[in-house]
Protein backbone atom coordinates (compact mmCIF):
# COMPACT_ATOMS: atom_id res chain seq x y z
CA UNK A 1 0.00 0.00 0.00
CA UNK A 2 2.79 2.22 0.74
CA UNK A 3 4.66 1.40 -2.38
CA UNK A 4 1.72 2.16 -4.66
CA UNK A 5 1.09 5.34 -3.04
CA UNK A 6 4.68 6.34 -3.23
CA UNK A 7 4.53 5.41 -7.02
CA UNK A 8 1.51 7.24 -7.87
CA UNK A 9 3.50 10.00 -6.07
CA UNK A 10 6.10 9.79 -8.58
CA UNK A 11 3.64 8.90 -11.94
CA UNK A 12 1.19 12.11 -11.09
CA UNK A 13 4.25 14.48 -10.73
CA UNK A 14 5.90 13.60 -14.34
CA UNK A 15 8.75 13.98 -11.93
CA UNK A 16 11.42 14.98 -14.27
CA UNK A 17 10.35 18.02 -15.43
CA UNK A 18 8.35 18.86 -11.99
CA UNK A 19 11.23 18.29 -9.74
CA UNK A 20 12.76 20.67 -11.44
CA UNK A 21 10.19 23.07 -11.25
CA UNK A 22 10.15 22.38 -7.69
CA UNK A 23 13.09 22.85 -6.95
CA UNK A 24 13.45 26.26 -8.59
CA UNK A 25 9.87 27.36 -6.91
CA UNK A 26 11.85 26.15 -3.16
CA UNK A 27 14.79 27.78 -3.90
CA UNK A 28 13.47 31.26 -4.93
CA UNK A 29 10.60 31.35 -1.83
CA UNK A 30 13.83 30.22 0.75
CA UNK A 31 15.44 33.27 -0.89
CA UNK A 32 12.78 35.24 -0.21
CA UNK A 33 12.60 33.88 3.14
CA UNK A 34 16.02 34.41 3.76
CA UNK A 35 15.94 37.83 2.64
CA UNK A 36 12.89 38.56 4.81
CA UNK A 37 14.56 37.11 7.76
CA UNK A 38 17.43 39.29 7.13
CA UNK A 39 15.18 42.48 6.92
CA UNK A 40 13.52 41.23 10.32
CA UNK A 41 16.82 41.16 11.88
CA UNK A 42 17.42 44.55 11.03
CA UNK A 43 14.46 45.85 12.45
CA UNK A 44 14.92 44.08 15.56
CA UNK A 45 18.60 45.51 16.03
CA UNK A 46 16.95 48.47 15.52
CA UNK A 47 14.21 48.32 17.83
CA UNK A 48 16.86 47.23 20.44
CA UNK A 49 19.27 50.39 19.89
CA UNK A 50 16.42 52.34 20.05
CA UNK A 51 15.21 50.33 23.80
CA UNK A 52 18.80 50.91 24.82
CA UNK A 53 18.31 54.22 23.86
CA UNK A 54 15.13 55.58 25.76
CA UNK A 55 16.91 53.93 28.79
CA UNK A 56 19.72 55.76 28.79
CA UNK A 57 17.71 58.94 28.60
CA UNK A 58 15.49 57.62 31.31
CA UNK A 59 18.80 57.13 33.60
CA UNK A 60 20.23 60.78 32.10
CA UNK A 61 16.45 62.15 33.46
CA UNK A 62 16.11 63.99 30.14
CA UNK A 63 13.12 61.34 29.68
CA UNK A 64 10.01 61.23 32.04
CA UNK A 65 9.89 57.88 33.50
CA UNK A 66 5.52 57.75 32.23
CA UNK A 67 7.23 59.06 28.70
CA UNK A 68 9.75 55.75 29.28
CA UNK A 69 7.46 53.05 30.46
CA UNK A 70 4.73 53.89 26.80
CA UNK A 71 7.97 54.09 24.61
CA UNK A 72 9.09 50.98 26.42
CA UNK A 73 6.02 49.33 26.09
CA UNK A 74 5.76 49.94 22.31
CA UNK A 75 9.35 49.10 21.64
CA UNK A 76 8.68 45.67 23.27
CA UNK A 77 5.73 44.72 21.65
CA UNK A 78 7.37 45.45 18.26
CA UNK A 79 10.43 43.47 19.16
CA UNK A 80 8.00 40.57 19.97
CA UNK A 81 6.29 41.01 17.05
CA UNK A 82 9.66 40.76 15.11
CA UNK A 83 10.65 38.08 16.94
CA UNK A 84 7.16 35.62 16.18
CA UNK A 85 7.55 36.90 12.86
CA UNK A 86 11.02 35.54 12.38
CA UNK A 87 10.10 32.14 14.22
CA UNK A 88 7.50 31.90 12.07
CA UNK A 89 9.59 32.01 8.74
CA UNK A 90 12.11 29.87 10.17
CA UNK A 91 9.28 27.65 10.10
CA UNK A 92 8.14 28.06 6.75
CA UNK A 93 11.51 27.33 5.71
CA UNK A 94 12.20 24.07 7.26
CA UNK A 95 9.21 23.41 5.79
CA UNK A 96 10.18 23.87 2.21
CA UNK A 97 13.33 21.65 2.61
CA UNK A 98 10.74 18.82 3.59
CA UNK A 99 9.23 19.51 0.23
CA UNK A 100 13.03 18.42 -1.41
CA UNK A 101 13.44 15.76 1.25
CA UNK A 102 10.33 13.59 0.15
CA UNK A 103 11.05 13.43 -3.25
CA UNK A 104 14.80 11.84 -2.43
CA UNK A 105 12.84 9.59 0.17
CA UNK A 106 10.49 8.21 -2.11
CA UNK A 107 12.58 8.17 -5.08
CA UNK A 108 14.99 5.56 -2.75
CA UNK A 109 12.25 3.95 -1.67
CA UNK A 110 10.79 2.71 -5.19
CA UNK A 111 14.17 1.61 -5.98
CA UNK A 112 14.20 -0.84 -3.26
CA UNK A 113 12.88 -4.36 -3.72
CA UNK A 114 12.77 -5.30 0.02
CA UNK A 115 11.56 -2.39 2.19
CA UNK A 116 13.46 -1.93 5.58
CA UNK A 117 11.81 -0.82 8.69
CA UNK A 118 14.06 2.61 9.08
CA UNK A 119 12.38 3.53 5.55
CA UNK A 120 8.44 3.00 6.10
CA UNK A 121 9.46 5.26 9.22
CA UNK A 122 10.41 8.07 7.65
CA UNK A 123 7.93 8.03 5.09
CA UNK A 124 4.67 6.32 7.32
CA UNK A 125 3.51 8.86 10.65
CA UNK A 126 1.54 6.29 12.17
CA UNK A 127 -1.07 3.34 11.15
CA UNK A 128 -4.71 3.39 12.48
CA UNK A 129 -6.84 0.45 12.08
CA UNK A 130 -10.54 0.69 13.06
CA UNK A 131 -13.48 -1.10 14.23
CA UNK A 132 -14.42 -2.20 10.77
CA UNK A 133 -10.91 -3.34 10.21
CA UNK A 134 -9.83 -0.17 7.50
CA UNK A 135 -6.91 0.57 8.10
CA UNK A 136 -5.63 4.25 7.23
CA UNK A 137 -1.50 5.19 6.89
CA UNK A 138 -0.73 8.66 7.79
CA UNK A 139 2.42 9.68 6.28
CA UNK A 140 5.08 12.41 7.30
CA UNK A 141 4.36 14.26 3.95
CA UNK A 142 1.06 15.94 4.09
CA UNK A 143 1.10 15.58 -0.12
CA UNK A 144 1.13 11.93 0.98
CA UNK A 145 -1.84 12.24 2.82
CA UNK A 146 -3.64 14.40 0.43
CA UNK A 147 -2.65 12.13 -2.18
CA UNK A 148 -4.31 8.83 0.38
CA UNK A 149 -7.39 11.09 0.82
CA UNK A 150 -7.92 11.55 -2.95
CA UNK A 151 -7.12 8.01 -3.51
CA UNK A 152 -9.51 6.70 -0.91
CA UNK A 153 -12.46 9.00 -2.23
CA UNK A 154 -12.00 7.59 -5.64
CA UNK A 155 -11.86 3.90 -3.78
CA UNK A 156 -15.69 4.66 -2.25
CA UNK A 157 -16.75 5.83 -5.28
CA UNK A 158 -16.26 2.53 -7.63
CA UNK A 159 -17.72 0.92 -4.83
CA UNK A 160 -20.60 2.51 -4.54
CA UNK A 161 -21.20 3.38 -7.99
């Protein structure tokens, strides 16, 4: 079952000329990421100059200590704002390189005539069985998945129809 889901995985993409296309699409958001990340850190080192600042006119008294604790205020939400933002792409980007990472895994995989235990588990999440005995795979890829749901659907329909 896991076999002919990776294979339809490969069939559906034409994965030639699509991994390519992939590739180039993963490359040029992580660049865009990357570049993002790098204007984020800016902002941040900014906001932080500009914390350091308003403190050292608070301890100079030439800032009102109500005038310090609103600037302060604002200058920390923004730099935890920056911050979530910058987690947050991180994210996205590890993401992306799971994209490239499936299509090595399952490309190995289909090669191999006798499947090994260390390679269903980094391509199966977990197996559910249920009371009717059906059981479901849920794979690390969610294209896996999406490709098990469509799958599945078209199962129940030549049944029923």
């Amino acid at each position: 079952m896991v076999r002919e889901r990776c294979k339809s995985f490969l069939q559906e993409e034409d994965y030639n000329k699509s991994a390519i296309q992939l590739q180039r699409r993963i490359n040029t958001r992580k660049n865009m990421i990357k570049n993002e990340i790098s204007s984020l850190n800016k902002q941040l080192a900014d906001v932080n100059k500009k914390i350091d600042k308003i403190y050292e006119d608070k301890i100079s008294e030439t800032l009102r200590e109500e005038d310090f604790k609103r600037l302060y205020a604002n200058f920390s939400e923004r730099r935890t704002a920056i911050e979530k933002m910058i987690v947050e792409l991180e994210k996205t980007s590890e993401e992306e390189e799971k994209i490239i990472d499936i299509t090595k895994i399952v490309k190995q995989f289909m090669k191999m005539k006798d499947v090994s235990r260390p390679m269903l588990v980094s391509l199966v999440d977990k197996v559910v069985i249920n009371e009717q005995k059906e059981i479901t795979i849920y794979y690390k890829f969610k294209i896996l998945n999406l490709q098990a749901l469509k799958t599945n659907e078209e199962f129940v329909e030549e049944k029923i129809g």
